[in-house]
N, C-alpha and C. Protein backbone atom coordinates (compact mmCIF):
# COMPACT_ATOMS: atom_id res chain seq x y z
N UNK A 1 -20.20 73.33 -12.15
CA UNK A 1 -19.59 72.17 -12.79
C UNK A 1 -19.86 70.91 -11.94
N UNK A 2 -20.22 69.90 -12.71
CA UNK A 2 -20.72 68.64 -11.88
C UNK A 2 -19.52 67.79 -11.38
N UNK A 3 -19.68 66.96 -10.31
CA UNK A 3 -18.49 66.38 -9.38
C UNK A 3 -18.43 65.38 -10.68
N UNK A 4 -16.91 64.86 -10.73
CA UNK A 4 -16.42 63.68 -11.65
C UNK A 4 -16.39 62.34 -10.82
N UNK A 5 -17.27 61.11 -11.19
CA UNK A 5 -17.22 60.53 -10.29
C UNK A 5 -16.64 58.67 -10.62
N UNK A 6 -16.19 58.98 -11.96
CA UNK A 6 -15.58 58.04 -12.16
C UNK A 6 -16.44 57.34 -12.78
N UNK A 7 -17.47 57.04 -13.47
CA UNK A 7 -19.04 56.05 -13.34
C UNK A 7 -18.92 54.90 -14.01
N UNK A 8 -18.35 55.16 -15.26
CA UNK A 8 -17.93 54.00 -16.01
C UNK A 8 -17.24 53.25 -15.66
N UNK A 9 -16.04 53.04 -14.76
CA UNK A 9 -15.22 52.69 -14.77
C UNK A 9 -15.18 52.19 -13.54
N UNK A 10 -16.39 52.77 -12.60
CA UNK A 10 -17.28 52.52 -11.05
C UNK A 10 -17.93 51.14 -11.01
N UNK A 11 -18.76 51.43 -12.20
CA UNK A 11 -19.92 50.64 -12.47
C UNK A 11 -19.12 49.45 -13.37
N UNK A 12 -18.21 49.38 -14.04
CA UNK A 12 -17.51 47.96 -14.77
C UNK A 12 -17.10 47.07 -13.46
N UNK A 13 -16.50 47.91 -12.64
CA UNK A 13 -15.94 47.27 -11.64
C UNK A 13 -16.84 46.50 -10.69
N UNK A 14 -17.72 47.07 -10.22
CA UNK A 14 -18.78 46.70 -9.54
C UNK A 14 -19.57 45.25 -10.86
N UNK A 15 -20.12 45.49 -11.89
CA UNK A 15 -20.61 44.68 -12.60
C UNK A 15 -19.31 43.39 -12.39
N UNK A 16 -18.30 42.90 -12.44
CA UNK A 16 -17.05 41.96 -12.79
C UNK A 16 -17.24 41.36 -11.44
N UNK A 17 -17.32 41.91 -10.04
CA UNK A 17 -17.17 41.48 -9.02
C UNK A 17 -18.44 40.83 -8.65
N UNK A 18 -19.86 41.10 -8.84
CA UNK A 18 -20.73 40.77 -9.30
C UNK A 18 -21.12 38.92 -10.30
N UNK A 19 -20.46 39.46 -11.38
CA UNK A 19 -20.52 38.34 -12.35
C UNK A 19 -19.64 37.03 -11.45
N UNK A 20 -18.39 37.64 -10.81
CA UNK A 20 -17.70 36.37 -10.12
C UNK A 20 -18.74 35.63 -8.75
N UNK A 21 -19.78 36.92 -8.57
CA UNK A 21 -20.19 36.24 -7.19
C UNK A 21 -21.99 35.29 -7.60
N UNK A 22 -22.12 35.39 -8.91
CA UNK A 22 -22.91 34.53 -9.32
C UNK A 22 -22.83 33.16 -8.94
N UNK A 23 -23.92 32.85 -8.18
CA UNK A 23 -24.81 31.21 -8.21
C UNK A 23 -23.80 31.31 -6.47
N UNK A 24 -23.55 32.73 -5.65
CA UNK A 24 -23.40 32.61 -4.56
C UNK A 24 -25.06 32.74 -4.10
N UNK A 25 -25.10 32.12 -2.90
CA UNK A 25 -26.32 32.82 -1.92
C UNK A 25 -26.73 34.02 -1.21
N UNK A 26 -27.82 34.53 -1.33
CA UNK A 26 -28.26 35.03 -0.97
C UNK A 26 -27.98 36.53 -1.20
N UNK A 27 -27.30 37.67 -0.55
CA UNK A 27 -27.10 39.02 -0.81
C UNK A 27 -26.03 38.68 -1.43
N UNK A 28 -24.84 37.95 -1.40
CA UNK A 28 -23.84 37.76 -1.69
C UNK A 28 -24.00 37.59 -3.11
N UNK A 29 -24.75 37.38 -3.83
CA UNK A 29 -24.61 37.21 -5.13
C UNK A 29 -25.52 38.64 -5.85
N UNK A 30 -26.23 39.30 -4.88
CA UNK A 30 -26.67 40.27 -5.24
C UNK A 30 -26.37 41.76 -5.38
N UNK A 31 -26.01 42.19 -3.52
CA UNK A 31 -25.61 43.25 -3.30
C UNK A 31 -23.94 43.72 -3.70
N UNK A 32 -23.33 44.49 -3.89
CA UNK A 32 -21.87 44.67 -4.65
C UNK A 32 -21.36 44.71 -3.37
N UNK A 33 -21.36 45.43 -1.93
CA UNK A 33 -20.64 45.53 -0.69
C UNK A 33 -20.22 43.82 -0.25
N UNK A 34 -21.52 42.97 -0.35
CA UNK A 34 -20.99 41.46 0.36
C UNK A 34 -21.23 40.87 -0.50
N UNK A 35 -21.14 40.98 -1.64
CA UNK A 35 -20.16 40.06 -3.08
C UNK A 35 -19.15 40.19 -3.11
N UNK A 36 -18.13 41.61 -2.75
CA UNK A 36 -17.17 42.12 -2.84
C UNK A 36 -16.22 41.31 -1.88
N UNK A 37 -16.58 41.27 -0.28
CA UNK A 37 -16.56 40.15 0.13
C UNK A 37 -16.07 38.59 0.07
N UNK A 38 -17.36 38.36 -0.47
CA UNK A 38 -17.25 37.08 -0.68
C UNK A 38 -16.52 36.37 -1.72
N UNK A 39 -16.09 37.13 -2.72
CA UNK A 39 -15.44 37.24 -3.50
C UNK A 39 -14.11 36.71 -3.15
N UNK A 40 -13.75 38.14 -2.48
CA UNK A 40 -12.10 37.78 -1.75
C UNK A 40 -11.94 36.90 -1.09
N UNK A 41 -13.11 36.13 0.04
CA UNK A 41 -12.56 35.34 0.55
C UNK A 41 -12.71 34.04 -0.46
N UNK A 42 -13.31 33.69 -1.52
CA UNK A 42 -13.28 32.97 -2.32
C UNK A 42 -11.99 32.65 -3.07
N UNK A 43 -11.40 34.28 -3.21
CA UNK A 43 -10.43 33.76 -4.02
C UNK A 43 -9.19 33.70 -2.80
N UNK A 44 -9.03 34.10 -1.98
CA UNK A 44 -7.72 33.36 -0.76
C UNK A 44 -8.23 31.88 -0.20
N UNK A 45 -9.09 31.22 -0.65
CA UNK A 45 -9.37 29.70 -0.40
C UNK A 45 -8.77 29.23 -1.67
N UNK A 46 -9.32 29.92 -2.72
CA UNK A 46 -8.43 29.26 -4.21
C UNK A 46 -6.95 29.44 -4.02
N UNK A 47 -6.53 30.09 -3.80
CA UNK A 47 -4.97 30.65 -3.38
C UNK A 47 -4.46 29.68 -2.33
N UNK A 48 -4.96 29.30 -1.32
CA UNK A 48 -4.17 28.26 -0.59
C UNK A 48 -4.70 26.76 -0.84
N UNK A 49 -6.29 26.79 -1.38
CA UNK A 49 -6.14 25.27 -1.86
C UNK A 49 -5.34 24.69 -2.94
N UNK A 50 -4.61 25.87 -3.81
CA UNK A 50 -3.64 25.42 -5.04
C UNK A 50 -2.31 25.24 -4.71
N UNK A 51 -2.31 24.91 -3.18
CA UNK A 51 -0.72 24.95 -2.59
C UNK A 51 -1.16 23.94 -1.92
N UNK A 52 -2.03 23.81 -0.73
CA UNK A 52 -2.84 22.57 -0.58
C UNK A 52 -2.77 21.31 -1.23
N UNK A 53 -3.17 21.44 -2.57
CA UNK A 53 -3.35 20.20 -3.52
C UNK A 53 -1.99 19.40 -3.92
N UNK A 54 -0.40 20.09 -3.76
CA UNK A 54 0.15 19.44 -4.00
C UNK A 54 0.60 18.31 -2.68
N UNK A 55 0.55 18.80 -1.53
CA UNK A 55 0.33 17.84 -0.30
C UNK A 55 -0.50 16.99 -0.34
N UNK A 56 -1.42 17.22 -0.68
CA UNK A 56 -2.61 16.23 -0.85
C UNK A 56 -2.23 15.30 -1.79
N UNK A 57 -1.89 15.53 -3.01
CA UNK A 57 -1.45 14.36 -4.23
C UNK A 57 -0.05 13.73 -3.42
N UNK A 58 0.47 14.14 -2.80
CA UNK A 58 1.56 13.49 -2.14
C UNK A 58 0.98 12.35 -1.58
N UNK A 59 0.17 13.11 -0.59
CA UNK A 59 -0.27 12.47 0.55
C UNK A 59 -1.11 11.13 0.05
N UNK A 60 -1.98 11.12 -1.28
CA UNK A 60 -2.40 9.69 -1.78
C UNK A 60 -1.34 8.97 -2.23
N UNK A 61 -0.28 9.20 -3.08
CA UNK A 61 0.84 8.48 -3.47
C UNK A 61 1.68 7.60 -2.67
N UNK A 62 1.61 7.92 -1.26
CA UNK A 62 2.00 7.55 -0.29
C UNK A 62 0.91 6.74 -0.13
N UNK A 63 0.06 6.90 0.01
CA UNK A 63 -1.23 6.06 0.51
C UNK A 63 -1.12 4.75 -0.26
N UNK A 64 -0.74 5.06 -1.83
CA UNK A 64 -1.03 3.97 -3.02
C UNK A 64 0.19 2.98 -2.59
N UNK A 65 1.51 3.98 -2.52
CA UNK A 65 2.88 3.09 -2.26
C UNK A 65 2.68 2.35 -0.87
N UNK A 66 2.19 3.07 0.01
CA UNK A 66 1.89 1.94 1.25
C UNK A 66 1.11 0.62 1.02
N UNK A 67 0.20 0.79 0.02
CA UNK A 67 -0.85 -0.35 -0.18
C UNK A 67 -0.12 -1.79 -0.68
N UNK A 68 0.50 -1.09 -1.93
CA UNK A 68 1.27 -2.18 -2.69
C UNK A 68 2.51 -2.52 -2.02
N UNK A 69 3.46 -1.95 -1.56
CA UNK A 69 4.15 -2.29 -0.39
C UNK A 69 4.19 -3.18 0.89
N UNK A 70 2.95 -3.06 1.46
CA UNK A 70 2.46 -3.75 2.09
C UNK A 70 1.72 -5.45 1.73
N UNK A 71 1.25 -5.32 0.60
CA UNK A 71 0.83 -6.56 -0.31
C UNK A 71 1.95 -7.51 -0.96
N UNK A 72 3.36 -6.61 -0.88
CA UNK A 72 4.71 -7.07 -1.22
C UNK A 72 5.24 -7.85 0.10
N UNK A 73 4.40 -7.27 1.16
CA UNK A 73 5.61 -7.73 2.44
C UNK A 73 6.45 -6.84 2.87
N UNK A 74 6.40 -5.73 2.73
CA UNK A 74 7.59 -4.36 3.06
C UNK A 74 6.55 -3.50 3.73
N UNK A 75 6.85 -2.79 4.73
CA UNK A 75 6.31 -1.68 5.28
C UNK A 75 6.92 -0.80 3.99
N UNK A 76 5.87 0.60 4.66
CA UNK A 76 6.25 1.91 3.36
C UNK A 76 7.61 2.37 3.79
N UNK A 77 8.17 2.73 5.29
CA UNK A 77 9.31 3.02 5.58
C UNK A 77 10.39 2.61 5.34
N UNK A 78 10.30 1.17 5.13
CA UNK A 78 11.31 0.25 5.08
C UNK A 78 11.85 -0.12 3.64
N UNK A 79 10.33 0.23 3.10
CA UNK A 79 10.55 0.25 1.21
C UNK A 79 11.69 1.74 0.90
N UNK A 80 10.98 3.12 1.62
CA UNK A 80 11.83 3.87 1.04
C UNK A 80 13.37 3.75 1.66
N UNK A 81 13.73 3.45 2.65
CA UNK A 81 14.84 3.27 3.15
C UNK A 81 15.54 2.66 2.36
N UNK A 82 15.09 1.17 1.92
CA UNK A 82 15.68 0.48 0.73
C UNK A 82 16.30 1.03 -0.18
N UNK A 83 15.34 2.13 -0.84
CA UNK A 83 15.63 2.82 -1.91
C UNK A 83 16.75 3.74 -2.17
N UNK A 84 16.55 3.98 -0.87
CA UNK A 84 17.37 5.42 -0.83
C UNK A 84 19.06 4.45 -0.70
N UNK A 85 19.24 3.48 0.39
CA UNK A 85 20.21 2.44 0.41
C UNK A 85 20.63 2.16 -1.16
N UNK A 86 19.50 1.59 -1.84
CA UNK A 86 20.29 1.75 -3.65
C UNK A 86 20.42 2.78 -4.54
N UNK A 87 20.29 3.58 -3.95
CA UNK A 87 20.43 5.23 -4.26
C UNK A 87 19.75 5.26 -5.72
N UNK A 88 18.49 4.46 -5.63
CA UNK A 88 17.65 4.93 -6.60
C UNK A 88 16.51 5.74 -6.20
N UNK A 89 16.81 6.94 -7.07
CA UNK A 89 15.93 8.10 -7.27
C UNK A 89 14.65 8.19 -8.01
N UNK A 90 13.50 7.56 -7.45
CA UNK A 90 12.17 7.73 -8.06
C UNK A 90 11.24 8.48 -6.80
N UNK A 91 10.42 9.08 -7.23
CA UNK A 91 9.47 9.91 -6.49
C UNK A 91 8.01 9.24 -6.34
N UNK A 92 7.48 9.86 -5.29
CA UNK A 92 6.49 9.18 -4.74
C UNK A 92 5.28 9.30 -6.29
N UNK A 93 5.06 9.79 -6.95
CA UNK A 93 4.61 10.20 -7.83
C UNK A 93 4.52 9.03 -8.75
N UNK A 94 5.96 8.67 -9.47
CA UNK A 94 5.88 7.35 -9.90
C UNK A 94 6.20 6.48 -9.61
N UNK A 95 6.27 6.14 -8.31
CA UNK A 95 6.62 4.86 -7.35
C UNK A 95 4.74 4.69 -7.50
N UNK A 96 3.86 5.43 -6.99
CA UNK A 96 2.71 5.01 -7.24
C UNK A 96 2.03 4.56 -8.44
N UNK A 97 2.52 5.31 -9.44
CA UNK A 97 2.21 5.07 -11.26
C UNK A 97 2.76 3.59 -10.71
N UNK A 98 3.55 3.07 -10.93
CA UNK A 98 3.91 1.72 -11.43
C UNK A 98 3.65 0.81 -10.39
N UNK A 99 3.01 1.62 -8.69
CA UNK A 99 2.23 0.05 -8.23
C UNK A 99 1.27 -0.16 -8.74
N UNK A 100 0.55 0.94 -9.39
CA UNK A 100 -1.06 0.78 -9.70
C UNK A 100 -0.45 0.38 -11.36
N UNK A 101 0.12 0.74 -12.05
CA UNK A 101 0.08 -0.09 -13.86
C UNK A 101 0.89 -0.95 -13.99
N UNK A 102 2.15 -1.16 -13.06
CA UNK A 102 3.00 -2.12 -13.41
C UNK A 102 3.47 -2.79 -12.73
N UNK A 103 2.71 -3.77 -11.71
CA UNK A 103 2.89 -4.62 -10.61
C UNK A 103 4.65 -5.50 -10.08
N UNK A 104 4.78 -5.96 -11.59
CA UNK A 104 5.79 -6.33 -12.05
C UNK A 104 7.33 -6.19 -11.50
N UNK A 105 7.14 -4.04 -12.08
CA UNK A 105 8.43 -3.42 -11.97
C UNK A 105 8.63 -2.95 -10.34
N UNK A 106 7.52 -2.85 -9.52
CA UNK A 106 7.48 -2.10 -8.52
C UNK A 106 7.85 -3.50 -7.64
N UNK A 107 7.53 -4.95 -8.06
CA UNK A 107 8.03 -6.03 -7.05
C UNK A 107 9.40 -5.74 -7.12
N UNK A 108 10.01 -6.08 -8.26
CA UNK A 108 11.42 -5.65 -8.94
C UNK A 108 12.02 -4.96 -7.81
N UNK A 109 11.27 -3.44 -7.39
CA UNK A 109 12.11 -2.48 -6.82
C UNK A 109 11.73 -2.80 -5.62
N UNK A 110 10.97 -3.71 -5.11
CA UNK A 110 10.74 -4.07 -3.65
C UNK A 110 12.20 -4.92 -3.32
N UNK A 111 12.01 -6.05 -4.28
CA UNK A 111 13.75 -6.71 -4.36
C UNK A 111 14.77 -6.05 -3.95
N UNK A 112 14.30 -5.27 -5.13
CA UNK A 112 16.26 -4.20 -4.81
C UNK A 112 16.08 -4.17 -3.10
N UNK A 113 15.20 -2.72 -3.26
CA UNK A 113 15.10 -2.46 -1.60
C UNK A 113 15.67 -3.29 -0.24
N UNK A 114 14.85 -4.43 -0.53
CA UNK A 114 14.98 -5.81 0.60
C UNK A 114 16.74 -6.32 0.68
N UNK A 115 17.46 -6.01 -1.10
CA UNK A 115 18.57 -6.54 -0.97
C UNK A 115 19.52 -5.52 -0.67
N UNK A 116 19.07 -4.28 -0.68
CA UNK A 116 19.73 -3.00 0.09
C UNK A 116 20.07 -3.25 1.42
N UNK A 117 18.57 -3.33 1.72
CA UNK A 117 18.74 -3.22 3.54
C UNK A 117 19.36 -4.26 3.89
N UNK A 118 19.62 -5.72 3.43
CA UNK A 118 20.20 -6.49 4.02
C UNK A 118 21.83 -6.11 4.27
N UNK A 119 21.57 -5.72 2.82
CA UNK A 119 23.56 -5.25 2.51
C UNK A 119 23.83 -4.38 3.49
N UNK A 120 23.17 -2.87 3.90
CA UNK A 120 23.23 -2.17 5.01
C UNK A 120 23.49 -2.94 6.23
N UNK A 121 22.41 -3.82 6.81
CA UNK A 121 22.53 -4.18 8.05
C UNK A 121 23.92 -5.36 8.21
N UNK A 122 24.33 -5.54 6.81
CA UNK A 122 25.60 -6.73 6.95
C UNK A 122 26.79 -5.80 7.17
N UNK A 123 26.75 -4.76 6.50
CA UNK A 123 27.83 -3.53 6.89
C UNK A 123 27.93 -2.82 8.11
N UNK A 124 26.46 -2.46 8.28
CA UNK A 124 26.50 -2.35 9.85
C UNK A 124 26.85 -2.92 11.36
N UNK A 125 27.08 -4.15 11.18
CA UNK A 125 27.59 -5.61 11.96
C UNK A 125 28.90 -5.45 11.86
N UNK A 126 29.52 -5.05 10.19
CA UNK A 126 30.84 -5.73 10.49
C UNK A 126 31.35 -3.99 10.63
């Protein structure tokens, strides 16, 4: 009786890991042992750059709110301090949306801010 060796179900597997390691270089896209490989480490770079990326979108929003902030006359620190002083709750997310589309509303909330911190530091005195 012949050994059972699984073949179909050998060979799908091997073909899938394969198809993912297409338009890699060299053996890696060829041989099934270091496709197999390359594969995995492909997909634990996808796995932490999708946790990655939300730091990163932070990390420009901040970049955007510093810009316009700064073009206001407010450091970025001093803007959110403000904010938090008028205990208005907007996120870096659309604090950036509306320096970059709505110049307008984001002076607006530079105001508030500026008239926060003053109020703070007049409370703080007395």
């Amino acid at each position: 009786m012949p050994r059972v060796t699984n073949s179909p179900a050998s060979r799908k597997r091997r073909k899938k890991v394969l198809k993912y390691a297409k338009g890699y270089f060299g053996n890696k896209s060829k041989l099934y042992r270091y496709a197999k490989e390359a594969v995995q480490h492909a997909w634990q770079y996808a796995y932490a750059a999708r946790r990655k990326k939300k730091g990163d979108f932070r990390g420009l929003w901040i970049i955007r709110v510093n810009a316009a902030c700064r073009a206001a006359g407010i450091s970025y620190s001093r803007f959110i301090e403000g904010l938090k002083a008028a205990n208005i709750q907007l996120d870096r997310k659309n604090l950036s949306d509306l320096a970059i589309r709505d110049s307008e509303a984001f002076n607006a909330l530079v105001k508030i801010a500026q008239d926060a911190l003053k109020a703070k530091a007049a409370a703080a005195k007395a």
